[in-house]
PDB file of N, CA and C in Angstrom:
ATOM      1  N   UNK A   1      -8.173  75.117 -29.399  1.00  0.00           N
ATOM      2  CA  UNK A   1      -8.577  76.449 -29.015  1.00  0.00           C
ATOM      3  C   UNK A   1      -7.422  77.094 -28.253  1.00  0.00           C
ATOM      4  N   UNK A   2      -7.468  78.260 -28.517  1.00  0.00           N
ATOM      5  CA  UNK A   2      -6.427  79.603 -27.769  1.00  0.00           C
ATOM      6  C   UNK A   2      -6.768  80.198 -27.395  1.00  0.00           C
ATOM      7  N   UNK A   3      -5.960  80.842 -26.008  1.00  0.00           N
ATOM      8  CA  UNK A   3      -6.925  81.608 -25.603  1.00  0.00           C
ATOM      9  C   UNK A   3      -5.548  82.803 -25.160  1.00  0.00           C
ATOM     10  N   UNK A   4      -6.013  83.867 -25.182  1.00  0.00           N
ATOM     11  CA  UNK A   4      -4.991  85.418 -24.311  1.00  0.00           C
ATOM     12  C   UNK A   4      -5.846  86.290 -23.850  1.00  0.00           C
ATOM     13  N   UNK A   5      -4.800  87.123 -22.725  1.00  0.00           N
ATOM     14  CA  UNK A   5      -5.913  87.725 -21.873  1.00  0.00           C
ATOM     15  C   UNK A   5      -4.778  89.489 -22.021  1.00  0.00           C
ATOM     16  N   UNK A   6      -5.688  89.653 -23.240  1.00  0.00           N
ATOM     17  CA  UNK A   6      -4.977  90.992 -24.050  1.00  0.00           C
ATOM     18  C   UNK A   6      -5.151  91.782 -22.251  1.00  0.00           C
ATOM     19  N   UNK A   7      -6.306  92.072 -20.692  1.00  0.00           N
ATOM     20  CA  UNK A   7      -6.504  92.811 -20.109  1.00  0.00           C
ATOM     21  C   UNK A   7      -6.411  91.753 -18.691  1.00  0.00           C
ATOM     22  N   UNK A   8      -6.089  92.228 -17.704  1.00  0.00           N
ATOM     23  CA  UNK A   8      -6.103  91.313 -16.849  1.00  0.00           C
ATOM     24  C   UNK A   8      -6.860  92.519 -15.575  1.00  0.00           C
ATOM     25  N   UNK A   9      -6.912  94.169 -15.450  1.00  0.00           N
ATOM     26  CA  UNK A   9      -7.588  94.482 -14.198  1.00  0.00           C
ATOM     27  C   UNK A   9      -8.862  94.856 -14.236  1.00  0.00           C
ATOM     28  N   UNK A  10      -9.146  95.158 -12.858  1.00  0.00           N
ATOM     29  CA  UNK A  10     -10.450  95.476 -13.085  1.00  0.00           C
ATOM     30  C   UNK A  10     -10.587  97.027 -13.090  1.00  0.00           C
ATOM     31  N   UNK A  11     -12.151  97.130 -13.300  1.00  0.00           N
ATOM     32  CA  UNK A  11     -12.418  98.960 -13.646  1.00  0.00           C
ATOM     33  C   UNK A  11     -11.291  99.931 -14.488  1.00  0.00           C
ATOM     34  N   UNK A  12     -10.744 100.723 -13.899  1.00  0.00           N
ATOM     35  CA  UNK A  12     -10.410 101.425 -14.651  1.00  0.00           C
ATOM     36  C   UNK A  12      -8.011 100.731 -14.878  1.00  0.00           C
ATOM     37  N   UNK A  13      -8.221  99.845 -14.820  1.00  0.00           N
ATOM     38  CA  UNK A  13      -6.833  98.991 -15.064  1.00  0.00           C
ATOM     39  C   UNK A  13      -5.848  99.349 -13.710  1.00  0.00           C
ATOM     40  N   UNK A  14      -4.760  99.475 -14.176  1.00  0.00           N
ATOM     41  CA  UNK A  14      -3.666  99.495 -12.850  1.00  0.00           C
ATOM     42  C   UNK A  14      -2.317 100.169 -13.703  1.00  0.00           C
ATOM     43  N   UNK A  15      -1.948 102.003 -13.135  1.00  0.00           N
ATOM     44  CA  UNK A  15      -2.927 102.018 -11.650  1.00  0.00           C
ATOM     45  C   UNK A  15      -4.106 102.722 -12.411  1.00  0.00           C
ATOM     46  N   UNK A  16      -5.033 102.645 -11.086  1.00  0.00           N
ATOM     47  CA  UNK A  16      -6.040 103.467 -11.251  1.00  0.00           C
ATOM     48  C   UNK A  16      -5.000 105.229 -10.779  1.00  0.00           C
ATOM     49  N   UNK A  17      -6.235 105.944 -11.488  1.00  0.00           N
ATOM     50  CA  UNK A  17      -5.711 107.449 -11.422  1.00  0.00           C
ATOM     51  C   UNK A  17      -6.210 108.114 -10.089  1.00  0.00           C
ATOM     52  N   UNK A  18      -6.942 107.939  -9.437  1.00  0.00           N
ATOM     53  CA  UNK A  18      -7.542 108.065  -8.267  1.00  0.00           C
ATOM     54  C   UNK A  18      -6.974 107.338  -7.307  1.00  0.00           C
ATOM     55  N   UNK A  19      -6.300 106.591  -6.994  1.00  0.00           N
ATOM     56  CA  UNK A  19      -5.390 105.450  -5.710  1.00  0.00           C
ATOM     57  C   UNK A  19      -4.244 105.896  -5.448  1.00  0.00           C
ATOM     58  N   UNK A  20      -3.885 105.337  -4.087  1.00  0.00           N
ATOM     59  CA  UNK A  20      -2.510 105.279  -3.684  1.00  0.00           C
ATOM     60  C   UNK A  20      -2.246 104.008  -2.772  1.00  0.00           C
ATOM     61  N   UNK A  21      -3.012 103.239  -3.361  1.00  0.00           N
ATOM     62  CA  UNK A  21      -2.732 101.779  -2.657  1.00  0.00           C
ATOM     63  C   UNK A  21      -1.276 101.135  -3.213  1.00  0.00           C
ATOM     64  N   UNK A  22      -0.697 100.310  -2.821  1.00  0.00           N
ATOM     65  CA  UNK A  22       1.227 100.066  -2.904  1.00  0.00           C
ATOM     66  C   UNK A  22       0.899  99.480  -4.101  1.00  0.00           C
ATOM     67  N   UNK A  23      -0.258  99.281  -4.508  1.00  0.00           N
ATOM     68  CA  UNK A  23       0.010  98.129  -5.938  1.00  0.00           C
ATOM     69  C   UNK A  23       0.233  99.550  -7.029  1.00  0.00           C
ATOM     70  N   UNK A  24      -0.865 100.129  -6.931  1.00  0.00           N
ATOM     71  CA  UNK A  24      -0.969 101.359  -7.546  1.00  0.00           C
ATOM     72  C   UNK A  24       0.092 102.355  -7.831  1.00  0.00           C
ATOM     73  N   UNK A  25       0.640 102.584  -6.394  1.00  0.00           N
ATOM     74  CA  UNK A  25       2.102 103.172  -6.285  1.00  0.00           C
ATOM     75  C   UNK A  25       3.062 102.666  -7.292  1.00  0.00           C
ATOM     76  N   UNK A  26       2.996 100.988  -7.013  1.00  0.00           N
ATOM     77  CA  UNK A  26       4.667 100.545  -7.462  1.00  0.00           C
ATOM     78  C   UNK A  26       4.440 100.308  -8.905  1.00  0.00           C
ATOM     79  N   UNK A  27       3.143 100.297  -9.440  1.00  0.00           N
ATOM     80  CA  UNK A  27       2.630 100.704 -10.891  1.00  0.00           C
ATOM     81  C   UNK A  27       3.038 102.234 -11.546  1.00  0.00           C
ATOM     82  N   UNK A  28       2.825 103.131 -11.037  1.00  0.00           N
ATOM     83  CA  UNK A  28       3.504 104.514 -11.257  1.00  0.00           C
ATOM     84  C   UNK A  28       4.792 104.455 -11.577  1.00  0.00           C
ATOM     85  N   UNK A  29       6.013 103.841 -10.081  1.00  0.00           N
ATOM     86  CA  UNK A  29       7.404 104.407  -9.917  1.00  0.00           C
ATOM     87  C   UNK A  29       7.494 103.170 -10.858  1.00  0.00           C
ATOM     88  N   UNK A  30       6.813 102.420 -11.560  1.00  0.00           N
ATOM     89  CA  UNK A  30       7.931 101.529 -12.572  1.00  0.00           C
ATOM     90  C   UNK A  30       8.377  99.866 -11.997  1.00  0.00           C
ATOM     91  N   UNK A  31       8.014  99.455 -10.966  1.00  0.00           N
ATOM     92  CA  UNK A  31       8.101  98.802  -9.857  1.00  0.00           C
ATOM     93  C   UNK A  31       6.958  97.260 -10.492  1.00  0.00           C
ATOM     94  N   UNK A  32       6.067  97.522 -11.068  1.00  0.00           N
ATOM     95  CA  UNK A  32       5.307  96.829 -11.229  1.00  0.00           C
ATOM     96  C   UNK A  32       4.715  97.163 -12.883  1.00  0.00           C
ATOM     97  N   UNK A  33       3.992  96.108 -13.458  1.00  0.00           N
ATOM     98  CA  UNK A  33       3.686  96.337 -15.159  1.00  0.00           C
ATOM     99  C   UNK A  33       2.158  97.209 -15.016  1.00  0.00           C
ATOM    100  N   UNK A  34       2.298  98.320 -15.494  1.00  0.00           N
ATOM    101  CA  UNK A  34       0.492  98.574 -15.689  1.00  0.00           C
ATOM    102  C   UNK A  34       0.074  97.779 -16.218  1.00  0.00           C
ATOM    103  N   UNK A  35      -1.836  97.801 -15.991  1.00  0.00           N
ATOM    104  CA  UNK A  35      -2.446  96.675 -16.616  1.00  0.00           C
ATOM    105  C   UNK A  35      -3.538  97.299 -17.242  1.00  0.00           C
ATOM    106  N   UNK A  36      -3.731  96.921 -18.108  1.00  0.00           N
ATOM    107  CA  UNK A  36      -5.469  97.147 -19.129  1.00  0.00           C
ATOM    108  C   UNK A  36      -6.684  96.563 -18.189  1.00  0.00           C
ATOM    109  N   UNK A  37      -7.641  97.183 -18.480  1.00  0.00           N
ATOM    110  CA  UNK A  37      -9.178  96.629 -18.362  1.00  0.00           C
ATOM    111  C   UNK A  37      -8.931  95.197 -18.968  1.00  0.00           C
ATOM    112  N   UNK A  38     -10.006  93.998 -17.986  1.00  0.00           N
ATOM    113  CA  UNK A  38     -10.080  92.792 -18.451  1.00  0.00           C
ATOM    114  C   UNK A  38     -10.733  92.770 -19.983  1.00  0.00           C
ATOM    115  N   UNK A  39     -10.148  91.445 -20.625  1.00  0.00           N
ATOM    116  CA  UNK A  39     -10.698  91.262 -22.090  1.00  0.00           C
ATOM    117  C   UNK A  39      -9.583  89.834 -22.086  1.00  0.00           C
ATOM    118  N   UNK A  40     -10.757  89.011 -22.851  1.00  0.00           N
ATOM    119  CA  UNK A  40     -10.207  88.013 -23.559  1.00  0.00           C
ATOM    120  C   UNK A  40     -10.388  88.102 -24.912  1.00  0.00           C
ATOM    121  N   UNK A  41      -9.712  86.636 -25.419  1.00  0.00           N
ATOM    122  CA  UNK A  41      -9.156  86.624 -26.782  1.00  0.00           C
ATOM    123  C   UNK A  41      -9.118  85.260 -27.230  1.00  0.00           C
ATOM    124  N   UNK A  42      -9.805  84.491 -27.732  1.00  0.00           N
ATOM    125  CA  UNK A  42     -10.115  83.249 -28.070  1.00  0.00           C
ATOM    126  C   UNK A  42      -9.927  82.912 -29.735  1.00  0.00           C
ATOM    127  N   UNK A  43      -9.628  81.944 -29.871  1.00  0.00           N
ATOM    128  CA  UNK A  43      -9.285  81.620 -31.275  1.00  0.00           C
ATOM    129  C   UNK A  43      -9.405  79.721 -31.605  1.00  0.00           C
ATOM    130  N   UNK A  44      -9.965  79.614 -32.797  1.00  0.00           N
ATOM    131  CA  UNK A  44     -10.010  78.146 -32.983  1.00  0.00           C
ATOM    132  C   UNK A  44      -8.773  77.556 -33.909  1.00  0.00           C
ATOM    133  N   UNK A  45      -8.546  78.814 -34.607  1.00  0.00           N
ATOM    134  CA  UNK A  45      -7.201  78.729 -35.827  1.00  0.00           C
ATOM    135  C   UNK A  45      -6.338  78.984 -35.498  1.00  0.00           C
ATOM    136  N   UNK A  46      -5.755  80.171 -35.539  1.00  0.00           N
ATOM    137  CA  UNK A  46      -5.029  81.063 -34.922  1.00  0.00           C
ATOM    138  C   UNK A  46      -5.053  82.303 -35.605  1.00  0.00           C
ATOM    139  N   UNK A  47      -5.561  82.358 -36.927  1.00  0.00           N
ATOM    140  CA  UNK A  47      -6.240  83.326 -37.839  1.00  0.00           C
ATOM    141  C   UNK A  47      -7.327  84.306 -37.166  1.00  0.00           C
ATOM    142  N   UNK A  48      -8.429  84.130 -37.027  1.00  0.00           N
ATOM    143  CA  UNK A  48      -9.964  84.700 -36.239  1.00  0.00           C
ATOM    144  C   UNK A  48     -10.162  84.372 -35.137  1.00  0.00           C
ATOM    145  N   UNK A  49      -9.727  85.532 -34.527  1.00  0.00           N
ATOM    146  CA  UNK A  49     -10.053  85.861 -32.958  1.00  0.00           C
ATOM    147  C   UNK A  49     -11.508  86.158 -32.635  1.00  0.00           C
ATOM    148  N   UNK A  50     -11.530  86.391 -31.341  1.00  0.00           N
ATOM    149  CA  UNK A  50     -13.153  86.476 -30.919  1.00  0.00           C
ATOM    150  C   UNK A  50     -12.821  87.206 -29.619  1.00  0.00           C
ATOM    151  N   UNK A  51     -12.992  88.510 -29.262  1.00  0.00           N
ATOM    152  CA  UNK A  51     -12.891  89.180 -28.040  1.00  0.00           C
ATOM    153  C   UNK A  51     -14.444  89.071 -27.024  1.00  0.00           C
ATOM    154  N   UNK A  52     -13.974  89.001 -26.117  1.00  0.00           N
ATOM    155  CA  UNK A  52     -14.954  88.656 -24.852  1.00  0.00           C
ATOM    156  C   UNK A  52     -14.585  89.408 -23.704  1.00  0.00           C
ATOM    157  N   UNK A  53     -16.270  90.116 -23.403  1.00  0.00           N
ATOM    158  CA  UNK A  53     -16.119  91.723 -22.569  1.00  0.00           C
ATOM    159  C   UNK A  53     -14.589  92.739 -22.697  1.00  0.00           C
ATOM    160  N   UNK A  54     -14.903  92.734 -24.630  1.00  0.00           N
ATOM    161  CA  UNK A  54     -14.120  94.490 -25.001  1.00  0.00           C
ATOM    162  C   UNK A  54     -14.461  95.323 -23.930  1.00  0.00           C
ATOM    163  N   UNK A  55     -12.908  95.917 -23.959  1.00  0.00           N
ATOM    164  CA  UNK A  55     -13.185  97.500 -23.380  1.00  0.00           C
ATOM    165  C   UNK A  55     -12.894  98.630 -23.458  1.00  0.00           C
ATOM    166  N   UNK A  56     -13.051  99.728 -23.278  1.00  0.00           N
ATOM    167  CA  UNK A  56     -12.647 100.934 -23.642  1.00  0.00           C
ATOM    168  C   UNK A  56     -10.904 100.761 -23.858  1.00  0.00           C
ATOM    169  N   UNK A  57     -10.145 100.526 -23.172  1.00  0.00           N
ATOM    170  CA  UNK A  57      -9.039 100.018 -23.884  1.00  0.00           C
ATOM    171  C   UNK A  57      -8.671  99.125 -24.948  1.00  0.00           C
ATOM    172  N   UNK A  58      -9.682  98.956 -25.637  1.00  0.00           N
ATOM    173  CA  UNK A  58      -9.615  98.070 -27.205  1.00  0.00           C
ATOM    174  C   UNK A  58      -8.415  98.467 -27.916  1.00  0.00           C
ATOM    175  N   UNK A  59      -8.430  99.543 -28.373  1.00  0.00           N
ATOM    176  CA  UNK A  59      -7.283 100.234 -29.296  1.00  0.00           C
ATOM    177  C   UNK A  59      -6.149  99.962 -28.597  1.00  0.00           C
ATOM    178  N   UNK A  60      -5.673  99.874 -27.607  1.00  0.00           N
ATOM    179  CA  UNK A  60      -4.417  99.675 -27.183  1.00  0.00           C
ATOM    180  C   UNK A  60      -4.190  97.980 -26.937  1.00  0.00           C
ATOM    181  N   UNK A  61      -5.394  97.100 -26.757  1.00  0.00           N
ATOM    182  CA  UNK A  61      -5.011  95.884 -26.257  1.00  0.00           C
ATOM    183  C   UNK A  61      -4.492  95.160 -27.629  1.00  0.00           C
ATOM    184  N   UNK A  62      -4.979  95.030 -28.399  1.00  0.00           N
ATOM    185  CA  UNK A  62      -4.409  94.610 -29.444  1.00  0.00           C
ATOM    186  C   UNK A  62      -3.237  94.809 -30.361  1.00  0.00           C
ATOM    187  N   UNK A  63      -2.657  95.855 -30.075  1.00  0.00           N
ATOM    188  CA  UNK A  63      -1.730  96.282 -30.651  1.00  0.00           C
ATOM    189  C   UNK A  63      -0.541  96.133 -29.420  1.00  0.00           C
ATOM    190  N   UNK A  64      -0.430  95.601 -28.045  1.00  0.00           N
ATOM    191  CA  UNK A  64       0.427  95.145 -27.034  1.00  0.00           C
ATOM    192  C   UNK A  64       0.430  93.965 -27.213  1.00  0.00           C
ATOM    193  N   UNK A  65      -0.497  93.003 -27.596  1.00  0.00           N
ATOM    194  CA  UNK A  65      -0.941  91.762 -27.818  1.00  0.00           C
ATOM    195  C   UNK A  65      -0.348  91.009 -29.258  1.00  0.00           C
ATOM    196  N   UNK A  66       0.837  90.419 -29.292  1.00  0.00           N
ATOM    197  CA  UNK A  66       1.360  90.135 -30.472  1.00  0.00           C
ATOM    198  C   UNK A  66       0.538  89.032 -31.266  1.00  0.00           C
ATOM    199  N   UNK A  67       0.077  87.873 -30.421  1.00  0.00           N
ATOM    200  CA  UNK A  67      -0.727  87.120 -30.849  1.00  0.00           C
ATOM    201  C   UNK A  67      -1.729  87.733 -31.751  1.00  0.00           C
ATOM    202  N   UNK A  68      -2.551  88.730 -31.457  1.00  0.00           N
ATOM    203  CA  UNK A  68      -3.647  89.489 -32.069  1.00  0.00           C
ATOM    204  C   UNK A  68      -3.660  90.080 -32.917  1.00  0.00           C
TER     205      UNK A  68
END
């Protein structure tokens, strides 16, 4: 089994559009990687995946996600 984690934040990813906390900040100036809404990605082959708690960032996680 395989596993990737196409999303690693929570609510609305990193940064959020509403914050100015330093994580948030150094996400803006380039300082730090934005992040997607959480989502996993499981596989027994490496062929057919299986996503676990999709999220509104679907369309973008998979297509950042080379494995996928």
């Amino acid at each position: 089994m395989r596993a990737v984690l196409p999303g690693t934040a929570a609510g609305g990813g990193l940064p959020r559009w509403n914050c100015a906390c330093a994580l948030c900040t150094a996400a803006r100036e380039g300082g730090l990687s934005a992040r997607t809404r959480e989502c996993a990605a499981v596989t027994g082959n490496g062929r057919d995946w299986w996503l676990l708690n999709a999220s509104p960032d679907l369309r973008a996680q998979p297509a950042a996600t080379p494995a996928l």
